[in-house]
PDB file of N, CA and C in Angstrom:
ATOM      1  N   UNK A   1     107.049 -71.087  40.588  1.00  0.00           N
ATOM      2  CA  UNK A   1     108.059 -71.684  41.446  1.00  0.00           C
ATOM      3  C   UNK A   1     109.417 -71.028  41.189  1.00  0.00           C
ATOM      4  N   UNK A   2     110.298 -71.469  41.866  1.00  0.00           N
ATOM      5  CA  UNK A   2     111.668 -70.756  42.256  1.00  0.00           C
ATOM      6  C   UNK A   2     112.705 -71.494  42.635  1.00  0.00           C
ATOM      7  N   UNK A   3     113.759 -71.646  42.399  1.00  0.00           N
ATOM      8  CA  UNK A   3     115.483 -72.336  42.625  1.00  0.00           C
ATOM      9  C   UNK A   3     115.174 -71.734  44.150  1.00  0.00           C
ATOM     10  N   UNK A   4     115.988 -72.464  45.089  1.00  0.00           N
ATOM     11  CA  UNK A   4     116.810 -71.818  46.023  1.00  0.00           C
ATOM     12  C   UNK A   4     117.845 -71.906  46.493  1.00  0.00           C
ATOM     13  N   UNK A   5     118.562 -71.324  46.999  1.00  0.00           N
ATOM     14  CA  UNK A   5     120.000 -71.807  47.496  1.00  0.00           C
ATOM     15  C   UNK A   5     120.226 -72.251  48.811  1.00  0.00           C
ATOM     16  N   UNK A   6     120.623 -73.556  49.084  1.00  0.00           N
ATOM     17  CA  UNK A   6     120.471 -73.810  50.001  1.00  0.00           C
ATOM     18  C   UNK A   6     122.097 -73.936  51.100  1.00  0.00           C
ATOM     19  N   UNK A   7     122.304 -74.057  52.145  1.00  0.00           N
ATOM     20  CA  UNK A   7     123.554 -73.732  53.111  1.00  0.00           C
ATOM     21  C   UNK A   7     124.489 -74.290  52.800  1.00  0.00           C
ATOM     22  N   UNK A   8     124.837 -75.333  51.754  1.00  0.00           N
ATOM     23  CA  UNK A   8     126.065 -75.738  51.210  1.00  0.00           C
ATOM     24  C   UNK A   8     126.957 -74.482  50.489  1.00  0.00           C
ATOM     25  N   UNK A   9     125.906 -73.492  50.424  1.00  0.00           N
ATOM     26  CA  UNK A   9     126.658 -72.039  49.185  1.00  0.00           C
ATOM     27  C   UNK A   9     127.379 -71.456  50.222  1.00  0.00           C
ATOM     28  N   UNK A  10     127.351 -71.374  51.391  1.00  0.00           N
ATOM     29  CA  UNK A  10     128.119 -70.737  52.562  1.00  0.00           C
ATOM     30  C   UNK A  10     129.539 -70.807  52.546  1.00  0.00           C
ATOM     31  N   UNK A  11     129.948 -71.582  52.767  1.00  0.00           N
ATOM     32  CA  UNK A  11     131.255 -71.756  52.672  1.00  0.00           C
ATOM     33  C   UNK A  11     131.812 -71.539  51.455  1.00  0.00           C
ATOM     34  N   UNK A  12     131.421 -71.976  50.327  1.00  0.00           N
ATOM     35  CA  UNK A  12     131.457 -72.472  48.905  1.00  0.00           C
ATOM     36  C   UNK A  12     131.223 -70.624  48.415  1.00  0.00           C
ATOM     37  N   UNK A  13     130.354 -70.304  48.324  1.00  0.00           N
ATOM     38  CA  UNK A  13     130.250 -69.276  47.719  1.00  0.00           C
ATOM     39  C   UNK A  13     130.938 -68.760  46.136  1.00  0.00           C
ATOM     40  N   UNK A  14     130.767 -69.360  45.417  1.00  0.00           N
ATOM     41  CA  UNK A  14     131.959 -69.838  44.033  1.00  0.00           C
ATOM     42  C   UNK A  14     131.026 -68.991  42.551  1.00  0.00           C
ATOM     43  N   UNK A  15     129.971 -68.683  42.818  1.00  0.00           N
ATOM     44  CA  UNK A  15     129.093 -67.447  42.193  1.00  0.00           C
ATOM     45  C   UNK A  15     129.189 -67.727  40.748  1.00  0.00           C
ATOM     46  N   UNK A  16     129.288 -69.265  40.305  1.00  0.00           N
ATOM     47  CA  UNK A  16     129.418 -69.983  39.220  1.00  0.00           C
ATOM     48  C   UNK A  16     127.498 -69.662  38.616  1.00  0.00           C
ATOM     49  N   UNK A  17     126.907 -69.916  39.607  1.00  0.00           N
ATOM     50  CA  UNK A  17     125.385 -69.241  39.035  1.00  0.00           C
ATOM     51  C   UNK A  17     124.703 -68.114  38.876  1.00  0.00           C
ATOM     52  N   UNK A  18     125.610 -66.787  39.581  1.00  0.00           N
ATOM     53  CA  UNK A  18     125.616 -65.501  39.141  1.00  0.00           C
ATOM     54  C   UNK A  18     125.283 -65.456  37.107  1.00  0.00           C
ATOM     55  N   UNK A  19     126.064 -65.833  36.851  1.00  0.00           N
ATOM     56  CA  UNK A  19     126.993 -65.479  35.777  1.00  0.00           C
ATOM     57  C   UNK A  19     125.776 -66.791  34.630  1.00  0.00           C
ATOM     58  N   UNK A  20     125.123 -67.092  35.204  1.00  0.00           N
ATOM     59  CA  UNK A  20     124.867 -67.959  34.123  1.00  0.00           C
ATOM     60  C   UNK A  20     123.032 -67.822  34.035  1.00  0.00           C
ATOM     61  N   UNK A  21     122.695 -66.936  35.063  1.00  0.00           N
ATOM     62  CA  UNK A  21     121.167 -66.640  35.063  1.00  0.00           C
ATOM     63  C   UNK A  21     120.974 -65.992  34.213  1.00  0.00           C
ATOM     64  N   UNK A  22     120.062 -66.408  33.538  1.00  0.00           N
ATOM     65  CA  UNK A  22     119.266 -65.147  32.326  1.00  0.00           C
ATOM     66  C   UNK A  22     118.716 -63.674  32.615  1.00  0.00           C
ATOM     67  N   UNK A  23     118.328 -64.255  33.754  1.00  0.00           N
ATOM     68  CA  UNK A  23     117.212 -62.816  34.516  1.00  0.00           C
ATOM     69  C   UNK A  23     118.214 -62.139  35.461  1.00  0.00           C
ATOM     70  N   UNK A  24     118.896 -62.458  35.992  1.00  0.00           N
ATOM     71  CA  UNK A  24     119.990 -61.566  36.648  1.00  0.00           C
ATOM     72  C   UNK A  24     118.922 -61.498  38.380  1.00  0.00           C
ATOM     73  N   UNK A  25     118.938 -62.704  38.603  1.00  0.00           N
ATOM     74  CA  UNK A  25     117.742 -62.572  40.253  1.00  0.00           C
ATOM     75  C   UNK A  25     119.097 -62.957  40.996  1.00  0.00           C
ATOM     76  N   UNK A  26     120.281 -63.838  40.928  1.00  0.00           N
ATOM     77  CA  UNK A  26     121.085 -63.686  41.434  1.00  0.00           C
ATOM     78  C   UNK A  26     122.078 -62.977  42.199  1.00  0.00           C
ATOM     79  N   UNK A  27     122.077 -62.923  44.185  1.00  0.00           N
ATOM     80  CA  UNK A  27     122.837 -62.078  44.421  1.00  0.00           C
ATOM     81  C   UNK A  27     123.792 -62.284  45.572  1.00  0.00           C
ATOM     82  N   UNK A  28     124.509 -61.949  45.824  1.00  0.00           N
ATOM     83  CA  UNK A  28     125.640 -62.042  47.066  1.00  0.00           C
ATOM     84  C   UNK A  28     125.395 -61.235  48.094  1.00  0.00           C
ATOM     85  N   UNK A  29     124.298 -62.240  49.298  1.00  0.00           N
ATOM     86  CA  UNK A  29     124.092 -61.646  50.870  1.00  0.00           C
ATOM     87  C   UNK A  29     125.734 -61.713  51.480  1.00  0.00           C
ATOM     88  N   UNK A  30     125.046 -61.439  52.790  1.00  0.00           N
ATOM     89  CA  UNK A  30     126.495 -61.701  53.811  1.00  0.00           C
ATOM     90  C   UNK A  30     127.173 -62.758  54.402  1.00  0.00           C
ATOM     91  N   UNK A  31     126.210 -64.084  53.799  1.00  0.00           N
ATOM     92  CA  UNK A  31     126.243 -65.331  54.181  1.00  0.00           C
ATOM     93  C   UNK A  31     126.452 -66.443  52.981  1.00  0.00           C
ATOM     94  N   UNK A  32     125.938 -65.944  51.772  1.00  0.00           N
ATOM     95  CA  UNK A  32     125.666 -67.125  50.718  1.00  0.00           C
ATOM     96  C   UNK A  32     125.002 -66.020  49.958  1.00  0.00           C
ATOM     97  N   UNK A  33     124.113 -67.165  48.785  1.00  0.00           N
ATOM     98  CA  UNK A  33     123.898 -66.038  47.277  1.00  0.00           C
ATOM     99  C   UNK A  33     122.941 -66.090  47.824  1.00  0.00           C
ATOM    100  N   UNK A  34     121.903 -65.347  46.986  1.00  0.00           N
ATOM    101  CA  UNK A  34     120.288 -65.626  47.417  1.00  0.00           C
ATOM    102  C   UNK A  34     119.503 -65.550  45.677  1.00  0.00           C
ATOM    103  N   UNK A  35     118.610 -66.446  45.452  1.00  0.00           N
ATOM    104  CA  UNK A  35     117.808 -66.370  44.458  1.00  0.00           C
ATOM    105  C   UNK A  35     116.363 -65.589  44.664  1.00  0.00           C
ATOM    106  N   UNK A  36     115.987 -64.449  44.408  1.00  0.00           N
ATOM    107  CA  UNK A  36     115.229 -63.538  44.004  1.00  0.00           C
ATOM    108  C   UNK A  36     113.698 -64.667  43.410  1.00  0.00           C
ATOM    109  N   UNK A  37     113.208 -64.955  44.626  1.00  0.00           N
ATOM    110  CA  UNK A  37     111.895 -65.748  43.890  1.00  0.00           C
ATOM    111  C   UNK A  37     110.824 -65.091  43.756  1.00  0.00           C
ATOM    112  N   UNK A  38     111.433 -63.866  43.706  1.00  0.00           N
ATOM    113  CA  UNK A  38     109.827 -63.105  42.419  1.00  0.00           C
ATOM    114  C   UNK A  38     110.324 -62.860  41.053  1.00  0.00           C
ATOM    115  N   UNK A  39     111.601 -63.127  40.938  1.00  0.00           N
ATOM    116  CA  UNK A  39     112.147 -62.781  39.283  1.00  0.00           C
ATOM    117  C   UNK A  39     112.894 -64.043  38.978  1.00  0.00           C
ATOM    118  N   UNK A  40     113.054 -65.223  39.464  1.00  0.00           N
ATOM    119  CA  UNK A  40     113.727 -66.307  38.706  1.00  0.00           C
ATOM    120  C   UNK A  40     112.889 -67.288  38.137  1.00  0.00           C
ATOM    121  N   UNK A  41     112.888 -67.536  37.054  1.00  0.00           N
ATOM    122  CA  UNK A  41     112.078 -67.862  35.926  1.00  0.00           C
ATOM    123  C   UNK A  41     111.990 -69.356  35.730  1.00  0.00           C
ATOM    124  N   UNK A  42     112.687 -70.510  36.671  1.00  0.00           N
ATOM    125  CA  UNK A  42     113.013 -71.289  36.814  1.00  0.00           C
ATOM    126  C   UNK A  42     113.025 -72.068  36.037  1.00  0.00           C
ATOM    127  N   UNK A  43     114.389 -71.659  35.205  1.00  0.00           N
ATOM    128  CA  UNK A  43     114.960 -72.114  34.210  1.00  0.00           C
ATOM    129  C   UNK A  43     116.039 -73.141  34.053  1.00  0.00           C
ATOM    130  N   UNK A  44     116.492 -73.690  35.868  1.00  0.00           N
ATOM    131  CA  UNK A  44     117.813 -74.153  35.721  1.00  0.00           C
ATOM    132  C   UNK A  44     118.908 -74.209  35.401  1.00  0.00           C
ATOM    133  N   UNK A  45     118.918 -72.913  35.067  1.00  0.00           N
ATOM    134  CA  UNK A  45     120.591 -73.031  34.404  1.00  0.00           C
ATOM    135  C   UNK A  45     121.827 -72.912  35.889  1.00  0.00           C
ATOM    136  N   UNK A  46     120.933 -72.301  36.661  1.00  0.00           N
ATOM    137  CA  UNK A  46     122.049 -72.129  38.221  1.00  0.00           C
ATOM    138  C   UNK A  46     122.164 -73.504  38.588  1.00  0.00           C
ATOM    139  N   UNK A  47     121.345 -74.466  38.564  1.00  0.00           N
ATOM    140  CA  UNK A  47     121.320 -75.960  39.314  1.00  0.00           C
ATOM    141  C   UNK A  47     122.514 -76.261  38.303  1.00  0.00           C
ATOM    142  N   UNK A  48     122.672 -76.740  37.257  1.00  0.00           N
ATOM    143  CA  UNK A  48     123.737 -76.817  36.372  1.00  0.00           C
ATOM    144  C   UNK A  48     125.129 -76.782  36.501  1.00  0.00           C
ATOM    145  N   UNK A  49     125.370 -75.181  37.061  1.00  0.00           N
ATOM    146  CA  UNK A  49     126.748 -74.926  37.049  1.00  0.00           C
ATOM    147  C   UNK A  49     126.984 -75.310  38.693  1.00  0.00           C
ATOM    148  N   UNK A  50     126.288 -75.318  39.794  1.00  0.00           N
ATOM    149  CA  UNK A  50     126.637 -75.426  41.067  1.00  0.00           C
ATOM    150  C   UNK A  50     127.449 -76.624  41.544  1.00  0.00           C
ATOM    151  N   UNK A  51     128.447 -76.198  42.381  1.00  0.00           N
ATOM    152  CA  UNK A  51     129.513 -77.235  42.193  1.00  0.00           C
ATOM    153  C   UNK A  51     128.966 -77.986  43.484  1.00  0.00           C
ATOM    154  N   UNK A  52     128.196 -77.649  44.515  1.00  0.00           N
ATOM    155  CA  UNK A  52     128.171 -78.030  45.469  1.00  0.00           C
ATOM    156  C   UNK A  52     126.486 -78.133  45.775  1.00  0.00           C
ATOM    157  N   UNK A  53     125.853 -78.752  44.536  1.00  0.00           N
ATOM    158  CA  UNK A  53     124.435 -78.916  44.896  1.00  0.00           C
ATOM    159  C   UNK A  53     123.581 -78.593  45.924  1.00  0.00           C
ATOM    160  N   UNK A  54     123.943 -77.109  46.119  1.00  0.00           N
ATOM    161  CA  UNK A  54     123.265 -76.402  46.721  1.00  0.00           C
ATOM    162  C   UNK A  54     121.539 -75.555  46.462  1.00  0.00           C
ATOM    163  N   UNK A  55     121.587 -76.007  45.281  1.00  0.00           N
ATOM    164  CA  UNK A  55     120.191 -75.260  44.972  1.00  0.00           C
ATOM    165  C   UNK A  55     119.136 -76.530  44.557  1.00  0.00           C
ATOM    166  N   UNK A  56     117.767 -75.922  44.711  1.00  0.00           N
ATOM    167  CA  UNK A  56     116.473 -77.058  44.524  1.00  0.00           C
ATOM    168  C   UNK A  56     115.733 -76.352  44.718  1.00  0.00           C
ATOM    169  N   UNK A  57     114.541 -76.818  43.853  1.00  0.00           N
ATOM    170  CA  UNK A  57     113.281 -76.027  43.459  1.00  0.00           C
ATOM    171  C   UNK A  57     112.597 -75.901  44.335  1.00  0.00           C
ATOM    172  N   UNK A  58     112.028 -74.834  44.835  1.00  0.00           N
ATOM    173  CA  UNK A  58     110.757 -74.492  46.119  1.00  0.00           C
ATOM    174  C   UNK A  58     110.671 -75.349  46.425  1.00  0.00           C
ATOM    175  N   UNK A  59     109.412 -76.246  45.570  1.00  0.00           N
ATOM    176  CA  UNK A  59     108.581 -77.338  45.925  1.00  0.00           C
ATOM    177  C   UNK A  59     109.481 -78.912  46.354  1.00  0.00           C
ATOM    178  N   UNK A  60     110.624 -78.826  46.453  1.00  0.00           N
ATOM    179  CA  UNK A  60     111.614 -79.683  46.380  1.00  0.00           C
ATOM    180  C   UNK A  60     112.003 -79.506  47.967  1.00  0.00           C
ATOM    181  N   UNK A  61     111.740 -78.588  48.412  1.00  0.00           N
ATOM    182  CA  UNK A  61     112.207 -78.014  50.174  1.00  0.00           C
ATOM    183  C   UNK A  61     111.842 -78.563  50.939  1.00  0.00           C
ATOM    184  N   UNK A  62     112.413 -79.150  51.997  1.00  0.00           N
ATOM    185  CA  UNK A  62     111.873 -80.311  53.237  1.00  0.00           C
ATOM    186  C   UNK A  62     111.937 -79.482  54.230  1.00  0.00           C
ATOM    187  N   UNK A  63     111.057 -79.444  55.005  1.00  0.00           N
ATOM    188  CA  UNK A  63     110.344 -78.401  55.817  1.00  0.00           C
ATOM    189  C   UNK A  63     111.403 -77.564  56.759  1.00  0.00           C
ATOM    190  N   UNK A  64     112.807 -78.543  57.005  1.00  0.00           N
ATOM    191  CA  UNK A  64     113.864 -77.889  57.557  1.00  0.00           C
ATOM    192  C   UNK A  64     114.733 -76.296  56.411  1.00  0.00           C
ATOM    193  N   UNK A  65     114.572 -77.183  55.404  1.00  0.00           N
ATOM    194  CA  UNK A  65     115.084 -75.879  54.551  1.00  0.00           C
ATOM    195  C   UNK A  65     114.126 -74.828  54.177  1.00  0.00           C
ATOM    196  N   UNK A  66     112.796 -75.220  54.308  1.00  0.00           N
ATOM    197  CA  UNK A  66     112.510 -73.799  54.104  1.00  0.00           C
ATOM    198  C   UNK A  66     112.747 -72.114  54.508  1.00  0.00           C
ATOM    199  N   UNK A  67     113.322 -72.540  55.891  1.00  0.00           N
ATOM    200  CA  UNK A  67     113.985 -70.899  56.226  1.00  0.00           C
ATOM    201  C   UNK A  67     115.021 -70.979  54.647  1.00  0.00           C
ATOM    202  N   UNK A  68     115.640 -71.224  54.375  1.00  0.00           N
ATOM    203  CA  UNK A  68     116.469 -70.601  52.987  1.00  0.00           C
ATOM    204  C   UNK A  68     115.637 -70.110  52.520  1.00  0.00           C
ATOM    205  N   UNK A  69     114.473 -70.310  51.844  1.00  0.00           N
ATOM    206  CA  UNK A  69     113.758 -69.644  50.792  1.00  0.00           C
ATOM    207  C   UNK A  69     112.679 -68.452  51.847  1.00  0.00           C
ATOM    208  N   UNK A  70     112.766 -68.642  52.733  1.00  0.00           N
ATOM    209  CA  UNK A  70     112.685 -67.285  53.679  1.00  0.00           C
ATOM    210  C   UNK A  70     113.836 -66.458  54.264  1.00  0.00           C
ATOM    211  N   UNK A  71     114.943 -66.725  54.111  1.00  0.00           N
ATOM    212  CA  UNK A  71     116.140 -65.991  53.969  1.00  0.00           C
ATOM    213  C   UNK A  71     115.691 -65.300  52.877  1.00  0.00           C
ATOM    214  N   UNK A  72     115.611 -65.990  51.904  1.00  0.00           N
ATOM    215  CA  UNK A  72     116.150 -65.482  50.332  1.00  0.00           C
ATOM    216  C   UNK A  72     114.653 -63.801  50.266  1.00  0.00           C
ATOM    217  N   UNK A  73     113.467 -64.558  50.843  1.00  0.00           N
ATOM    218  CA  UNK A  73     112.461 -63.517  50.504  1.00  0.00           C
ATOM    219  C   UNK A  73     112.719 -62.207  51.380  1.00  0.00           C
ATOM    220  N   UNK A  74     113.467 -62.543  52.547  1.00  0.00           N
ATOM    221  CA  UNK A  74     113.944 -61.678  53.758  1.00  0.00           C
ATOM    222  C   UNK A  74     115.177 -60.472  53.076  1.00  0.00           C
ATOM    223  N   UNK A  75     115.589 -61.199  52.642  1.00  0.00           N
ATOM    224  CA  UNK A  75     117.074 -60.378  51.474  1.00  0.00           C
ATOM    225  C   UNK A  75     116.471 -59.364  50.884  1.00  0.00           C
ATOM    226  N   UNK A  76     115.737 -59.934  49.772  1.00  0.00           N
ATOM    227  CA  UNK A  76     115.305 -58.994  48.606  1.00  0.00           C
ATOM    228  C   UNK A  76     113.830 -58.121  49.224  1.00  0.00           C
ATOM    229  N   UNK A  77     113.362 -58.453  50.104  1.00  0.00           N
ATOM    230  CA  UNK A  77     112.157 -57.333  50.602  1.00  0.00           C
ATOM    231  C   UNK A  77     112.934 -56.316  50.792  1.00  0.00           C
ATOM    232  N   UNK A  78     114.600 -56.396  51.633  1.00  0.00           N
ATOM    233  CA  UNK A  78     115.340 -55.121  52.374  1.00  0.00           C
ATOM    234  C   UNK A  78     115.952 -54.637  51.250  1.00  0.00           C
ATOM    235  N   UNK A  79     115.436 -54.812  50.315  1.00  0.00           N
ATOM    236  CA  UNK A  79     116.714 -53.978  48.795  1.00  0.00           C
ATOM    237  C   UNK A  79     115.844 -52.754  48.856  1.00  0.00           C
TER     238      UNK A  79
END
């Protein structure tokens, strides 16, 4: 499983969970961050620092948010 970031990071964008991931899956799209859910180890430390409870675990996703965590896989396929 995997964090994701969900559309509260948009505006907010404050990259308080950059800086605090172990694995470094953290990154800055053109819209919001995106969490890398083939390398985040789901450790929580990003849920933690987020000021604007924007992130929740995969399995935590209500069927409207799942485009985020298909954003997020959409991001990192184009790296």
């Amino acid at each position: 499983m995997a964090f994701v970031i969900l559309d509260p990071c948009g505006p907010e964008k404050s990259a308080e969970c950059v800086s605090v991931c172990p694995v470094d899956c953290i990154e800055e799209g053109p819209d919001q961050f995106y969490i890398d859910p083939d390398v985040c180890i789901d450790c929580g430390a990003c849920v933690a620092v987020c000021p604007v409870d924007a992130i929740v675990e995969e399995y935590d996703l209500t069927p409207d948010q799942e485009v985020f965590l298909e954003k997020a896989e959409e991001f990192f396929a184009n790296k």
